[in-house]
Protein backbone atom coordinates (compact mmCIF):
# COMPACT_ATOMS: atom_id res chain seq x y z
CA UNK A 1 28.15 -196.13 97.53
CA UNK A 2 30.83 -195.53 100.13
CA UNK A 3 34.16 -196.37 99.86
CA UNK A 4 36.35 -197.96 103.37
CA UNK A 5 37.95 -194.67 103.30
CA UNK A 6 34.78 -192.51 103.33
CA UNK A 7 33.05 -194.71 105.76
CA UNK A 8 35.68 -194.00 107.87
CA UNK A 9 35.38 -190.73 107.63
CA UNK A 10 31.57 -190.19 107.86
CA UNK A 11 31.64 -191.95 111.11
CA UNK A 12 34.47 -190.22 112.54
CA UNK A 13 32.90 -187.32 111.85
CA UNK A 14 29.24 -189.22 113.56
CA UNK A 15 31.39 -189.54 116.78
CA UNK A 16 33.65 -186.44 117.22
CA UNK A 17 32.81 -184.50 120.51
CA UNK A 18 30.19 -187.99 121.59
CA UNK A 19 32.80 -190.86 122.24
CA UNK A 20 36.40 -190.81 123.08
CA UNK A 21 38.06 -192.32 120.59
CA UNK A 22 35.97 -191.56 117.54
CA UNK A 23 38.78 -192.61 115.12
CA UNK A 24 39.50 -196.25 117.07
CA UNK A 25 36.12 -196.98 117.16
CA UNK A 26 35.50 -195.93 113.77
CA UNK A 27 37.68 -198.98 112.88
CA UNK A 28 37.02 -201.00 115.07
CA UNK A 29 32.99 -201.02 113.92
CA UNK A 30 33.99 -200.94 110.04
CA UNK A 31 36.36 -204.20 110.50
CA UNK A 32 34.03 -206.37 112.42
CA UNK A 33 31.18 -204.95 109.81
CA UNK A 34 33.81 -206.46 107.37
CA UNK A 35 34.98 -209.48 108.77
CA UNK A 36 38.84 -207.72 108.68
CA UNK A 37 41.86 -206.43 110.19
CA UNK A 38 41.93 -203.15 111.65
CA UNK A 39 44.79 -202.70 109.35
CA UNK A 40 43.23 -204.14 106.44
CA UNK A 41 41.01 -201.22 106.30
CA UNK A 42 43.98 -198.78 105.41
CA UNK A 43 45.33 -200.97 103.48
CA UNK A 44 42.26 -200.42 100.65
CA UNK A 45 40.71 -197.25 101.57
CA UNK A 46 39.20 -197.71 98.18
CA UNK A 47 37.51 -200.78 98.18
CA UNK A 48 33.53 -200.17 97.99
CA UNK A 49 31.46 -201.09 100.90
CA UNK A 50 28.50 -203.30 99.22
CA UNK A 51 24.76 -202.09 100.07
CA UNK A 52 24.29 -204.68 102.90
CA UNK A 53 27.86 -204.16 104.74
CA UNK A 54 27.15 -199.97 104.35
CA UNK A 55 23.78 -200.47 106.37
CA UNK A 56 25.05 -202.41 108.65
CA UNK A 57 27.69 -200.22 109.23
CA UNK A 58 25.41 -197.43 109.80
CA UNK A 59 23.36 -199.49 112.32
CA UNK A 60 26.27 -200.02 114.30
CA UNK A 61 27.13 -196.53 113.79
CA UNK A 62 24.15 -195.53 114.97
CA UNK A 63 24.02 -197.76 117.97
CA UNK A 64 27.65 -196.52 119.22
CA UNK A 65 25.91 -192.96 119.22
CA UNK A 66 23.62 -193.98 121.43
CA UNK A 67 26.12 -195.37 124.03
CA UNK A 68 26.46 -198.79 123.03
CA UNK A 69 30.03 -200.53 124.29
CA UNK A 70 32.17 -200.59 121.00
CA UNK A 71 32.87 -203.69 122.10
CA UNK A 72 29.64 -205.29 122.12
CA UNK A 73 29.28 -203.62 118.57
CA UNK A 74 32.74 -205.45 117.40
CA UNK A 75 31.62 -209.06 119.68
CA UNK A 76 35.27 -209.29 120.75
CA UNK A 77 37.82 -207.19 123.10
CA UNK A 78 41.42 -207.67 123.69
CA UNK A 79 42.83 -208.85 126.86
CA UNK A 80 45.94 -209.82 128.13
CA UNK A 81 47.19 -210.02 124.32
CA UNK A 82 44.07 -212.73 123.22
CA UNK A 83 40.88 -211.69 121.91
CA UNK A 84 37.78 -212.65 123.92
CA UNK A 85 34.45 -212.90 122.73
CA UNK A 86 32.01 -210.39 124.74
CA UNK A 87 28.45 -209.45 124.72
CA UNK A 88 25.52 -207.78 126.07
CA UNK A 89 24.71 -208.70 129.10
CA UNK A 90 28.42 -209.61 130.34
CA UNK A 91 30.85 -207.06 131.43
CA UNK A 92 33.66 -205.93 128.87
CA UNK A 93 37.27 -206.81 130.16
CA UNK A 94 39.39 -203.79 130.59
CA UNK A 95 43.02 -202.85 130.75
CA UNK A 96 43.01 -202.21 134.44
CA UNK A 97 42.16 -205.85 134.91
CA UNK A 98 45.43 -207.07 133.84
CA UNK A 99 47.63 -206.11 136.64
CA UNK A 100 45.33 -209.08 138.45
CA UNK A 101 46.11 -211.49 136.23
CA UNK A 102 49.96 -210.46 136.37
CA UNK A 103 49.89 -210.49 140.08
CA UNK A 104 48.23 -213.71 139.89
CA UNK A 105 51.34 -214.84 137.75
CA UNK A 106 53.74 -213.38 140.08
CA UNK A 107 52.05 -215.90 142.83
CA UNK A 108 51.57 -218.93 140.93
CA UNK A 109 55.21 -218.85 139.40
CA UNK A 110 55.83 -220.35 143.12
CA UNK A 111 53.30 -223.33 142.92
CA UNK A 112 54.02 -226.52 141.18
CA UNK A 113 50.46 -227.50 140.23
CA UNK A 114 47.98 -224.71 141.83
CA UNK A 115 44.53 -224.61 142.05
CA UNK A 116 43.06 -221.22 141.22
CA UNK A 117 39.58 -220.14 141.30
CA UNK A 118 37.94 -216.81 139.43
CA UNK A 119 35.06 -215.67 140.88
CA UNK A 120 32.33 -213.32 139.31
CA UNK A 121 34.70 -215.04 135.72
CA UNK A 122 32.04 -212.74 133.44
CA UNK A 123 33.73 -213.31 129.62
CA UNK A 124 36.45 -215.71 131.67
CA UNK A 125 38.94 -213.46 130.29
CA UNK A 126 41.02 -213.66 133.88
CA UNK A 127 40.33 -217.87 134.12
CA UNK A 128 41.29 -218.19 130.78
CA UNK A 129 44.26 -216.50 130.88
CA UNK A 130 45.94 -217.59 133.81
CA UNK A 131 45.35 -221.56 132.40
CA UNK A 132 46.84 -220.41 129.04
CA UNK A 133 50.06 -218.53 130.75
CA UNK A 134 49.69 -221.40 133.87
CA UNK A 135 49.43 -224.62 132.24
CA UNK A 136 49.87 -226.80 135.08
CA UNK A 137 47.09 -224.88 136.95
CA UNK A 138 43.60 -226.70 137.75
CA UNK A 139 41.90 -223.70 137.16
CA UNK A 140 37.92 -223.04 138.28
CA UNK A 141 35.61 -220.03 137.91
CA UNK A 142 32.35 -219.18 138.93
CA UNK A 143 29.64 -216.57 138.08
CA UNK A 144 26.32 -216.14 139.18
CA UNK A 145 25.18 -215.50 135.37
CA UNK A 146 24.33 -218.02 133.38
CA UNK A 147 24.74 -215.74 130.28
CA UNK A 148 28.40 -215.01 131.88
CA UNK A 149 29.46 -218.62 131.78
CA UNK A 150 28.31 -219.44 128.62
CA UNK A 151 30.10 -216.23 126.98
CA UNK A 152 33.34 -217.88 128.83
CA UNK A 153 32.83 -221.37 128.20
CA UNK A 154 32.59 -219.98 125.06
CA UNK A 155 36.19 -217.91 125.09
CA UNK A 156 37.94 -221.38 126.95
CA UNK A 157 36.77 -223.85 124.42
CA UNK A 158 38.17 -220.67 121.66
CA UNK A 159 41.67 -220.70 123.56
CA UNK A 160 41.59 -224.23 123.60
CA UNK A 161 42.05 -224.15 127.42
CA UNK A 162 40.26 -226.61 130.36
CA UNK A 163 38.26 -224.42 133.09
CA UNK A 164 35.62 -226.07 135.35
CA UNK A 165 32.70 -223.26 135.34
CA UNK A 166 30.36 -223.29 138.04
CA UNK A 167 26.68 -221.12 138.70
CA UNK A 168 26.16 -219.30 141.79
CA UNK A 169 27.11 -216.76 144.41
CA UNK A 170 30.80 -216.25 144.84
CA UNK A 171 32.56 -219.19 146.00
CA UNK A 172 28.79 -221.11 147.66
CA UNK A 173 28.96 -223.62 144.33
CA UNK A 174 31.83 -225.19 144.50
CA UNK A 175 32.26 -228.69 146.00
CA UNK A 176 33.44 -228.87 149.77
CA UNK A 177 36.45 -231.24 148.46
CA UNK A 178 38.36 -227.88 147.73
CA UNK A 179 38.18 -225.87 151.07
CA UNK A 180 41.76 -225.84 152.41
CA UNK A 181 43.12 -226.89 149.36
CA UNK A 182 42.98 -223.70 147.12
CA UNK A 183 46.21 -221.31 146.54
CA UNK A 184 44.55 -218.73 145.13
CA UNK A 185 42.30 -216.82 144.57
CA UNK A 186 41.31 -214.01 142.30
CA UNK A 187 38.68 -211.66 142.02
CA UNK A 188 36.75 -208.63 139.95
CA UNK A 189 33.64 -208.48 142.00
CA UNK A 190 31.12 -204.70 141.23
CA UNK A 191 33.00 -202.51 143.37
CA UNK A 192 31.19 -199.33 142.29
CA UNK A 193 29.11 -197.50 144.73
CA UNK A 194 25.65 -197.45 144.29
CA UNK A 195 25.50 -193.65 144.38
CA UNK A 196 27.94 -193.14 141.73
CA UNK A 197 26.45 -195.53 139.07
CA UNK A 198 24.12 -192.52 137.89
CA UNK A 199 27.28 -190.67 137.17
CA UNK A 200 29.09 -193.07 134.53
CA UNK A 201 29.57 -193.12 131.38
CA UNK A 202 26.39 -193.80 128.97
CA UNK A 203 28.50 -197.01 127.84
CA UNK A 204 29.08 -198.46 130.82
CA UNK A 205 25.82 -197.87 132.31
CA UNK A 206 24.99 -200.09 129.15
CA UNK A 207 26.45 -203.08 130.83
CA UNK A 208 24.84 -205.28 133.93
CA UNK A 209 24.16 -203.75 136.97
CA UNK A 210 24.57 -206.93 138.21
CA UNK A 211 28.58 -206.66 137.51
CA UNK A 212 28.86 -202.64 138.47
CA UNK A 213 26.68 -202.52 141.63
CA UNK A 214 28.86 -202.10 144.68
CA UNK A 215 26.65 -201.53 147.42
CA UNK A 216 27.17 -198.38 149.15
CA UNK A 217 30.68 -197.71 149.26
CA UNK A 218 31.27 -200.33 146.65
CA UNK A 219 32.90 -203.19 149.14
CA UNK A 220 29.77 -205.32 149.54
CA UNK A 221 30.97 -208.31 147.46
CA UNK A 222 34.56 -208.41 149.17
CA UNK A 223 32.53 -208.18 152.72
CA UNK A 224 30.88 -211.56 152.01
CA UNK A 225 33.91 -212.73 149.98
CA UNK A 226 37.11 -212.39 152.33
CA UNK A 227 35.37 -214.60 155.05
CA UNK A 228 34.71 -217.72 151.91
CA UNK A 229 38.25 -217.27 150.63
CA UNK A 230 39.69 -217.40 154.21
CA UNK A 231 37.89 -220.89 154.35
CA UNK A 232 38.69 -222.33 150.77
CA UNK A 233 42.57 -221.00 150.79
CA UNK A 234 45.34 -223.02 152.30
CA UNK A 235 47.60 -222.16 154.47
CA UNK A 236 49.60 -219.44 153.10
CA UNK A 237 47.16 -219.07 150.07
CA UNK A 238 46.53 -215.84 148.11
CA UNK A 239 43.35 -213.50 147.80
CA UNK A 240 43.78 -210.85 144.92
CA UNK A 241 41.04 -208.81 144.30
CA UNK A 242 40.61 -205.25 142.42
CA UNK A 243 38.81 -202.26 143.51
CA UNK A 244 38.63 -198.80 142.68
CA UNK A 245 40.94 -195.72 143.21
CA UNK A 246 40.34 -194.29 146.39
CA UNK A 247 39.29 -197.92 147.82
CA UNK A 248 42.62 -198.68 149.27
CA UNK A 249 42.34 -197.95 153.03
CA UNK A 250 38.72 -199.38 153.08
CA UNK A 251 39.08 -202.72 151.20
CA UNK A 252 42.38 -203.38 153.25
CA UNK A 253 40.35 -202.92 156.43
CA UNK A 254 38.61 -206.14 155.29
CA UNK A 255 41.57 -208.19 154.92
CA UNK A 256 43.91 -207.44 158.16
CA UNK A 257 46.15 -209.16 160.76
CA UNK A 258 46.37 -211.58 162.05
CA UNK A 259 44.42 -213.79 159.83
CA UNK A 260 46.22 -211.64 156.18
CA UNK A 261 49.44 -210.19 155.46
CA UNK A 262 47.60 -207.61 153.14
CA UNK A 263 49.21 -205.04 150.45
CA UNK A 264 48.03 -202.31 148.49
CA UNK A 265 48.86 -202.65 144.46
CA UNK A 266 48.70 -199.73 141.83
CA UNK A 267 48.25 -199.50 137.77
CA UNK A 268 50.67 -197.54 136.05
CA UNK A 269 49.22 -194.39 136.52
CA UNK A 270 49.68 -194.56 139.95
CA UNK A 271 46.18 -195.48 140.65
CA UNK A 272 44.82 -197.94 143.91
CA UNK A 273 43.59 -200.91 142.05
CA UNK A 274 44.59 -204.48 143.42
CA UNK A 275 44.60 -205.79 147.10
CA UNK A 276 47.07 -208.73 147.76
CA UNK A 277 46.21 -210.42 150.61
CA UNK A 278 48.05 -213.85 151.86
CA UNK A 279 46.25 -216.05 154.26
CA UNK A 280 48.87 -216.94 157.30
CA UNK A 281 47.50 -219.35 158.92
């Protein structure tokens, strides 16, 4: 029988030179295994694992060898400083992600009582969070998975938060009564080109194509999306969306005088990653 400690260990050992972060994810496994903390587990590195939490451990183990997400092994991922529920099937928030949501703060900060809409929502990570840091905001999302908007009604009824969900293709399902009348909205559409899909990761070639597939040069979404969120925004409303480095030029192409004032956004590391367009008429 294993102890926390030597679990640990064992798998670190299972994923040096084969995942990134073979420590992290070591932990990560052994405390949702557990039904802990993280920190918990150094807390007793000598409490024994019992026969049924050691094989499921090992499963898991096994499983994150084989490229699946560690986050789809744990069922949760942090975003945005909550935890969100993911799963297969539904893309896994990442960091990256959050300089939309804080742009999208930065915007609404403005509005008394703004209507925001999320499309392609996936876990609802980016809906939920702007109506927990927005409470005045009628916030809606759509998706055209219906897996998707379970997993995020799912993550809004956790954060005790109201989002209207809607099925379908980017902003088609929701109700005519809202074109003109939106201020803003956000998006993290597949903006990976189709030819580079063969060359990611084993993980994330474990996710949906559906939420990775770019088209060609990766701007197919935003093509059909600018001309929708032209027609939905007010006057003066906001389209944020995120792409990938090296994107920049391209994407901004798509959202240019004189019906945007468009701007280029970066992460931290100095990376292409968020267009800010405002509608001006």
């Amino acid at each position: 029988m294993r102890t926390v400690g030597e679990a640990l260990a064992w798998a670190r050992a299972e994923f040096r030179g084969r995942v990134e972060t073979p420590g992290l994810d070591a932990a990560v496994i052994l405390a949702a295994v557990l039904g802990c903390d993280r920190l918990d587990l150094y807390r007793e590195p000598e409490r024994a694992l019992t026969a049924d939490e050691l094989i499921r451990f090992e499963r898991q183990v096994a499983a994150r060898r084989a490229g699946q997400p560690v986050a789809y092994l744990a069922g949760h991922r942090e975003f945005m400083g909550q935890d969100f529920d993911v799963a297969p099937g539904v893309l896994v928030p990442r960091p990256e992600t959050e300089l939309l949501v804080e742009e999208g703060l930065r915007v609404l900060a403005k509005i008394r009582e703004p209507i925001v809409v999320d499309v392609g929502t996936g876990t609802g990570a980016v809906a939920v969070s702007l109506a927990l840091m927005v409470p005045a905001a009628r916030v809606l999302a759509t998706d055209l998975s219906e897996t998707a908007l379970s997993l995020a009604r799912k993550n809004a009824a956790r954060h005790g938060v109201t989002v209207q969900f809607f099925q379908g293709d980017l902003l088609t399902p929701l109700p005519a009564a809202f074109t003109g009348k939106v201020d803003l909205v956000v998006a993290n559409l597949p903006y990976i080109p189709t030819p580079e899909l063969a060359n990611l990761p084993r993980e994330v070639r474990s996710e949906p194509r559906l939420a990775l597939d770019g088209g060609p040069d990766g701007l197919d979404p935003y093509r059909r999306l600018v001309p929708q969120a032209l027609s939905l925004l007010r006057s003066g409303g906001h389209l944020l969306f995120e792409i990938a480095p090296g994107q920049g030029r391209a994407a901004l192409d798509l959202v240019g005088a004189p019906a945007w004032q468009s701007r280029l956004l970066s992460d931290l590391a100095g990376r292409e990653r968020v267009i800010a367009a405002q509608k001006t008429g």
